[in-house]
C-alpha atoms as a PDB file:
ATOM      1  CA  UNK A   1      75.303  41.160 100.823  1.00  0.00           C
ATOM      2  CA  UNK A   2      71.772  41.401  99.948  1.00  0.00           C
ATOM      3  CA  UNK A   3      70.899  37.664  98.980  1.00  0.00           C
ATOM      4  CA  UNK A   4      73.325  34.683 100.174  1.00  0.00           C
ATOM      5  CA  UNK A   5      74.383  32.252  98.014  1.00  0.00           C
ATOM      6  CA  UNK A   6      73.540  29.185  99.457  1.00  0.00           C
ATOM      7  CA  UNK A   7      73.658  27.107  96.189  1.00  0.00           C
ATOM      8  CA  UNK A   8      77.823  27.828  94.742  1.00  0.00           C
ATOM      9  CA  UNK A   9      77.103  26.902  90.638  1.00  0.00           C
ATOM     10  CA  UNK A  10      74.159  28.180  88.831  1.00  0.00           C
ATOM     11  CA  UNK A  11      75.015  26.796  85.624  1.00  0.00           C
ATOM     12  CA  UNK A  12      74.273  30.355  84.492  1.00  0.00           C
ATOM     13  CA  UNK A  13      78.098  30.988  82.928  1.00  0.00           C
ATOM     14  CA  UNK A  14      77.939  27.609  80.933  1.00  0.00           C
ATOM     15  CA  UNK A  15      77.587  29.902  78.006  1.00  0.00           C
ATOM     16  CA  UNK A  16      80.665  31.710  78.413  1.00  0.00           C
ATOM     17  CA  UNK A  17      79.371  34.520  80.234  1.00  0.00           C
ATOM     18  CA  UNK A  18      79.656  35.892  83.840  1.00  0.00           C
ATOM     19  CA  UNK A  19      76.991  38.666  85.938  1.00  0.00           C
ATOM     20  CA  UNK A  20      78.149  41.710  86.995  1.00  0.00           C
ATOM     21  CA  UNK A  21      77.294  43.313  89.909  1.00  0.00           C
ATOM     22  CA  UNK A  22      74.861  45.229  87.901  1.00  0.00           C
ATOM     23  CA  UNK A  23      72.657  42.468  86.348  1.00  0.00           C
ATOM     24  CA  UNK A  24      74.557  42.517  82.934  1.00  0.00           C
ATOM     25  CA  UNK A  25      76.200  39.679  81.640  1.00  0.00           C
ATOM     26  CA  UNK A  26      79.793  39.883  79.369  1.00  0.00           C
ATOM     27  CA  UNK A  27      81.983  37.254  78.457  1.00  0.00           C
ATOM     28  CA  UNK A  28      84.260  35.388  81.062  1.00  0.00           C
ATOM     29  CA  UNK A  29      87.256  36.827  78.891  1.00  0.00           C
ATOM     30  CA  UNK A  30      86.334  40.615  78.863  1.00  0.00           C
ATOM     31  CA  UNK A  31      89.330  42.714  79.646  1.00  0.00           C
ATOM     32  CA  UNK A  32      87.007  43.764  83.348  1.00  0.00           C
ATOM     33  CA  UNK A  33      86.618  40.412  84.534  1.00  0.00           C
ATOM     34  CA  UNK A  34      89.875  40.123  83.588  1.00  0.00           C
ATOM     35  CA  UNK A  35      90.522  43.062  86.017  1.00  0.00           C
ATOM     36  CA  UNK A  36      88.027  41.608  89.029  1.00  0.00           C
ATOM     37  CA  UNK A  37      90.409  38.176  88.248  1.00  0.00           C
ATOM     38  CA  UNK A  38      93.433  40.235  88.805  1.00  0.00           C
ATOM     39  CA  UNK A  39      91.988  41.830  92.207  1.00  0.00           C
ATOM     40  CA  UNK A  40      91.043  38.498  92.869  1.00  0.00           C
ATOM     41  CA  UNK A  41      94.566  36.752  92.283  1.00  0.00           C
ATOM     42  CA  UNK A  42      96.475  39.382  93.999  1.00  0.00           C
ATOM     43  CA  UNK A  43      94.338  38.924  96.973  1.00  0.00           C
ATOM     44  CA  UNK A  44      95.390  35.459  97.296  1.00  0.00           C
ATOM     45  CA  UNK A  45      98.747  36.549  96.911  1.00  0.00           C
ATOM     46  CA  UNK A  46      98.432  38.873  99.635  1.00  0.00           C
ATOM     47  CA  UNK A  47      97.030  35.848 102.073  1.00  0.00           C
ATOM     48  CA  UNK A  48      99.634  33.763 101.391  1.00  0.00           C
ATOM     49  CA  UNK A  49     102.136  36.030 102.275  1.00  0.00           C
ATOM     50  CA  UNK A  50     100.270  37.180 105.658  1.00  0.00           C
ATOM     51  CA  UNK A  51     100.503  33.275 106.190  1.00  0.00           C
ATOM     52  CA  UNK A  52     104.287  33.223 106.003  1.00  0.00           C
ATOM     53  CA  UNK A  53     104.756  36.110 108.813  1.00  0.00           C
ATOM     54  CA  UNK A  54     104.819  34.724 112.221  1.00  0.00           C
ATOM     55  CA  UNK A  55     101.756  35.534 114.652  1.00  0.00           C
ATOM     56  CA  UNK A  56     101.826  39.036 115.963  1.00  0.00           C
ATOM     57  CA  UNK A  57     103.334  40.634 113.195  1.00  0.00           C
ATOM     58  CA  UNK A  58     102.990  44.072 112.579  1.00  0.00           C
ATOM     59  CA  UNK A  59     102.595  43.875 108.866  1.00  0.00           C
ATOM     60  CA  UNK A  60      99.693  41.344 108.776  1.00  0.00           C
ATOM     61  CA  UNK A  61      97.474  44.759 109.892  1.00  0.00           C
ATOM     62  CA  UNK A  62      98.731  45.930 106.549  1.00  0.00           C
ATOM     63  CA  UNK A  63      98.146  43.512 104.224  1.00  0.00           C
ATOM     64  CA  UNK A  64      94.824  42.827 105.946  1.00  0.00           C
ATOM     65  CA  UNK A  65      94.009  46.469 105.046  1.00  0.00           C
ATOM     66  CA  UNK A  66      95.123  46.133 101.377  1.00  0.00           C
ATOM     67  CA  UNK A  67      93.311  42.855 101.325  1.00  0.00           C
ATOM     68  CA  UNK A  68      89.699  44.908 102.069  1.00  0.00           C
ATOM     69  CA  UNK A  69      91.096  47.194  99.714  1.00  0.00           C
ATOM     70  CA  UNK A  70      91.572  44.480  97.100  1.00  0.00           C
ATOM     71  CA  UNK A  71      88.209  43.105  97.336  1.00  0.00           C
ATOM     72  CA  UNK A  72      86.659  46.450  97.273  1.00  0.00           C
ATOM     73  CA  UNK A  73      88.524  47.035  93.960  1.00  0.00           C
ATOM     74  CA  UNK A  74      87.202  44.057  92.492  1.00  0.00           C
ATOM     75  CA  UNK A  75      83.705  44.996  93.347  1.00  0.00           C
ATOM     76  CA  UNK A  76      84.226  48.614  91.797  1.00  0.00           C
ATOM     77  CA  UNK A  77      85.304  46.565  88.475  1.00  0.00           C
ATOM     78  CA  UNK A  78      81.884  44.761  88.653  1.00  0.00           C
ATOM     79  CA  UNK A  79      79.579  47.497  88.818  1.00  0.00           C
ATOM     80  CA  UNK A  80      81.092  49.620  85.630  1.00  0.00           C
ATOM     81  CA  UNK A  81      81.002  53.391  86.375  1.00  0.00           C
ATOM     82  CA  UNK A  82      81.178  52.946  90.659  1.00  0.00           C
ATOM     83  CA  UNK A  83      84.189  54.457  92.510  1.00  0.00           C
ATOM     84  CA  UNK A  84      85.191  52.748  95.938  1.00  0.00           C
ATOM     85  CA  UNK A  85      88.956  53.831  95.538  1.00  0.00           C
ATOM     86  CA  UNK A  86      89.872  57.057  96.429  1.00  0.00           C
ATOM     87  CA  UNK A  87      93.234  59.301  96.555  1.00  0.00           C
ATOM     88  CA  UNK A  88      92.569  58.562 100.726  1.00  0.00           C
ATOM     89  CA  UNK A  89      93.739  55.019  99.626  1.00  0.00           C
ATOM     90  CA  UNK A  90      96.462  55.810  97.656  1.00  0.00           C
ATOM     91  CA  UNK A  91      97.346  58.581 101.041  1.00  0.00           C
ATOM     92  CA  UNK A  92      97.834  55.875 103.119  1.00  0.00           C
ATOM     93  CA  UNK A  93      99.771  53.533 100.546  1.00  0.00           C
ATOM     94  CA  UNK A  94     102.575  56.268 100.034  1.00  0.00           C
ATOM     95  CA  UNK A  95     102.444  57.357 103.913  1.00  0.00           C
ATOM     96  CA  UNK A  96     102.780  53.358 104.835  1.00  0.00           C
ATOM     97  CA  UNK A  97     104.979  53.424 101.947  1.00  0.00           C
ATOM     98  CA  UNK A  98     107.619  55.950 102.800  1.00  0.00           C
ATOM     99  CA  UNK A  99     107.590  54.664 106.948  1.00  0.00           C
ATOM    100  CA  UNK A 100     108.668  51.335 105.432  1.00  0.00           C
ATOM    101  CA  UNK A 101     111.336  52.779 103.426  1.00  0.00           C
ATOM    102  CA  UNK A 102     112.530  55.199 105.576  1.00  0.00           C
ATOM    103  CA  UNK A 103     115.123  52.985 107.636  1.00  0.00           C
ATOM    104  CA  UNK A 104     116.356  51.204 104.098  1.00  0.00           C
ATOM    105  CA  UNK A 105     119.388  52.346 102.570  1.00  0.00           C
ATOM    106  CA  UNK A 106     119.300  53.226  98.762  1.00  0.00           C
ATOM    107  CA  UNK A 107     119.521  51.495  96.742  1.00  0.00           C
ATOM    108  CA  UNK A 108     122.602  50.918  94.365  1.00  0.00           C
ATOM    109  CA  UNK A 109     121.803  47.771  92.301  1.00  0.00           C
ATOM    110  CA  UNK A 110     118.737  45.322  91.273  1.00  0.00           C
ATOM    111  CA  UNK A 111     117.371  43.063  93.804  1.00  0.00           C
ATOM    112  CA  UNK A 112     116.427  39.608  93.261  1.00  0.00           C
ATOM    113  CA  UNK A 113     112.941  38.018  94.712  1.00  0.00           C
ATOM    114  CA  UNK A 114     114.203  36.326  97.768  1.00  0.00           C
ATOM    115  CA  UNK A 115     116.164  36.744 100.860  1.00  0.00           C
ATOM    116  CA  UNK A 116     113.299  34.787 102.759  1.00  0.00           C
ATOM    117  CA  UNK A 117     110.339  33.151 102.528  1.00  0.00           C
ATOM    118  CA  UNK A 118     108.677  35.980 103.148  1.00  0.00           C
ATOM    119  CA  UNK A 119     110.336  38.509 100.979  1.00  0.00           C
ATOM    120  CA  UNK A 120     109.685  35.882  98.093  1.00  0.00           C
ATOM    121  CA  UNK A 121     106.338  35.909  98.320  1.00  0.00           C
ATOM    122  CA  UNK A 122     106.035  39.564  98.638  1.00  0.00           C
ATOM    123  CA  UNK A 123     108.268  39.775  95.621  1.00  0.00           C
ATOM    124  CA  UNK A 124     105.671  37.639  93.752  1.00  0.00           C
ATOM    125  CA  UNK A 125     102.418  39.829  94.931  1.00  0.00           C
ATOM    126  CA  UNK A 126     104.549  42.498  93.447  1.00  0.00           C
ATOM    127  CA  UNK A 127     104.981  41.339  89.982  1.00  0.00           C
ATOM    128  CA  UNK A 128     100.641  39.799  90.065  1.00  0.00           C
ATOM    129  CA  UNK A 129     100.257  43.959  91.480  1.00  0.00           C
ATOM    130  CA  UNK A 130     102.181  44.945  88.408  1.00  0.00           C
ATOM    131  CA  UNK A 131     100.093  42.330  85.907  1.00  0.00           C
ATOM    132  CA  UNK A 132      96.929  43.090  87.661  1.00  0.00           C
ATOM    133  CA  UNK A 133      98.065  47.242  86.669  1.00  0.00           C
ATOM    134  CA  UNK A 134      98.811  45.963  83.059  1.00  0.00           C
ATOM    135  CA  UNK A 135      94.902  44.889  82.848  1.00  0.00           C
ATOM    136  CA  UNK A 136      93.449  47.674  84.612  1.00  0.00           C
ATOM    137  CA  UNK A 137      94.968  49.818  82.031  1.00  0.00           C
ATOM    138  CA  UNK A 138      94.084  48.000  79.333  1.00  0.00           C
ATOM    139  CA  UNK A 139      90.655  48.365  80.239  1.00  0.00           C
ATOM    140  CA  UNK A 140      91.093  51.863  80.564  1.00  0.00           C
ATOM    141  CA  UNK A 141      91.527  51.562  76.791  1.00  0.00           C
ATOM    142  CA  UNK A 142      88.279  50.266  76.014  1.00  0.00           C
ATOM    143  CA  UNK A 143      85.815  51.307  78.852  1.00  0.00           C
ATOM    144  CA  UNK A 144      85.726  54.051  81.585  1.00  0.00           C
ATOM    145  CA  UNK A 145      87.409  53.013  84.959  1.00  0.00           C
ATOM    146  CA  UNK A 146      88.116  55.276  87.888  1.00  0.00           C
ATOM    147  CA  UNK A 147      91.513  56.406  87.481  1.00  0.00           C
ATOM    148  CA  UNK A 148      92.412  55.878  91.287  1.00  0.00           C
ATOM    149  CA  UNK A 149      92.202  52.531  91.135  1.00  0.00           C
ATOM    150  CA  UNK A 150      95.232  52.561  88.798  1.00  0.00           C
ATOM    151  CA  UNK A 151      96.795  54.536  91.088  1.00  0.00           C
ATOM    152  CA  UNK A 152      96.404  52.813  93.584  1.00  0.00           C
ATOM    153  CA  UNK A 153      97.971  49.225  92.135  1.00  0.00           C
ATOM    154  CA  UNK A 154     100.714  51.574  91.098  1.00  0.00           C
ATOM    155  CA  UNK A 155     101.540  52.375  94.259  1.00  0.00           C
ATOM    156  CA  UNK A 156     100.703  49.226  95.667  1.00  0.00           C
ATOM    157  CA  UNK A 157     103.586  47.442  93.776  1.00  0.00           C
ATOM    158  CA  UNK A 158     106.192  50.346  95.208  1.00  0.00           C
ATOM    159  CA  UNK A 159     104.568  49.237  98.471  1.00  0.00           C
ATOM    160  CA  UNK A 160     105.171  45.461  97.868  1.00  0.00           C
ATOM    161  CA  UNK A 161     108.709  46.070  96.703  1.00  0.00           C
ATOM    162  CA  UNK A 162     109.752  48.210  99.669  1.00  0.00           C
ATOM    163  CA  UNK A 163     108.186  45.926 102.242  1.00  0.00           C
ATOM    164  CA  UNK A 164     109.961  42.798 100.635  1.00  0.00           C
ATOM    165  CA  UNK A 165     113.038  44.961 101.071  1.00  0.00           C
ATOM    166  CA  UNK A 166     112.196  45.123 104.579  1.00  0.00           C
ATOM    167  CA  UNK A 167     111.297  41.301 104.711  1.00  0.00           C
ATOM    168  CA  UNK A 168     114.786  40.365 103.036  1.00  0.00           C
ATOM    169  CA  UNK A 169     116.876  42.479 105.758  1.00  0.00           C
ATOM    170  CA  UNK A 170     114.837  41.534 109.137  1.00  0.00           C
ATOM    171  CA  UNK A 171     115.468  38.563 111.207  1.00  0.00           C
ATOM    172  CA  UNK A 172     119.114  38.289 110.100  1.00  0.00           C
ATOM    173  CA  UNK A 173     118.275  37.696 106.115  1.00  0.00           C
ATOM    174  CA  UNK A 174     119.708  39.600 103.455  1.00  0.00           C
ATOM    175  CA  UNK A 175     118.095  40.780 100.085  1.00  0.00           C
ATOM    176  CA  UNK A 176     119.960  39.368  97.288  1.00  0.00           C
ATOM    177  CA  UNK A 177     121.572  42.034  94.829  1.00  0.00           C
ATOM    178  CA  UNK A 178     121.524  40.800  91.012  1.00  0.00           C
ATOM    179  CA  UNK A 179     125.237  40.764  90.065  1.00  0.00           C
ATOM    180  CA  UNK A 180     125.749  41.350  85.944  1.00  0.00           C
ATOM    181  CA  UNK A 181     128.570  39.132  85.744  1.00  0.00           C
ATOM    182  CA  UNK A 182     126.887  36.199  86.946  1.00  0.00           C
ATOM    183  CA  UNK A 183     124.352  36.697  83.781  1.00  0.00           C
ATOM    184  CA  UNK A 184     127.103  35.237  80.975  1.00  0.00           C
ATOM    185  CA  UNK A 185     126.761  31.653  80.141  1.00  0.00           C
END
């Protein structure tokens, strides 16, 4: 980081508008600050769920790892045409991936966010993964984005759902299995 801030408001996006990391200026409601909002958001997501696992936890590494990951993806969205995620990301998402799932057994109905705290919260940084993917692809639509970093939210969500799994089973809680007949009125 080049220049600190050391004053926080600038006054500078009264108009409407926001800086990139390139000097340009769009508006606050462009589709890629939507996607740096999105990297943003999950982010937060992902802190609040390291904040629900008790000291010493093995998967706080993890999500500490996907929350560098995070913020570098936000800063590839605000310098258009840079590429900080890489297939070696997405590697390790689908190696962490499949060591998580490997002990689960398949699954033979929906599961409901829940089971814990824990698994909640993952469940929600799941579905913001899966919105934040929505926007990244939308962008895709009208500007040029490195396709990895779709990837990579892709499998970031499978990651999320398979570790809430995980969450929902551990320390004697159970994930909760949607049941069809208790949809009816």
């Amino acid at each position: 980081m080049g220049n600190r801030l050391s004053k926080i408001y600038t006054r500078t996006g009264d108009d409407g508008s926001t800086g990139l990391a390139d000097g340009n200026r769009i508006a606050k409601n462009a589709q890629r600050v939507e996607a740096m909002g999105m990297a943003d958001e999950l982010n937060c997501h992902i802190g609040v769920l390291i904040e629900t696992l008790p000291a010493g936890d093995g998967l706080i590494e993890t999500f500490r790892r996907i929350q560098h990951h995070l913020f570098d993806l936000g800063g590839e969205f605000a310098i258009p045409g840079s590429k900080v995620i890489s297939d070696d990301h997405i590697d390790w998402l689908e190696q962490t991936l499949d060591e998580h799932n490997a002990d689960l057994p398949p699954l033979k109905n929906f599961i409901l966010p829940g089971g814990c705290p824990a698994a909640a919260q993952c469940h929600l940084a799941r579905a913001v993964c899966r919105r934040a993917e929505r926007v990244v692809v939308a962008l895709g639509h009208e500007d040029s984005i490195n396709t990895a970093s779709r990837h990579y939210l892709n499998r970031l969500s499978d990651l999320l759902f398979v570790i809430a799994r995980v969450l929902a089973r551990r320390d004697g809680s159970q994930e909760i299995l949607w049941e069809q007949k208790k949809s009816g009125l």
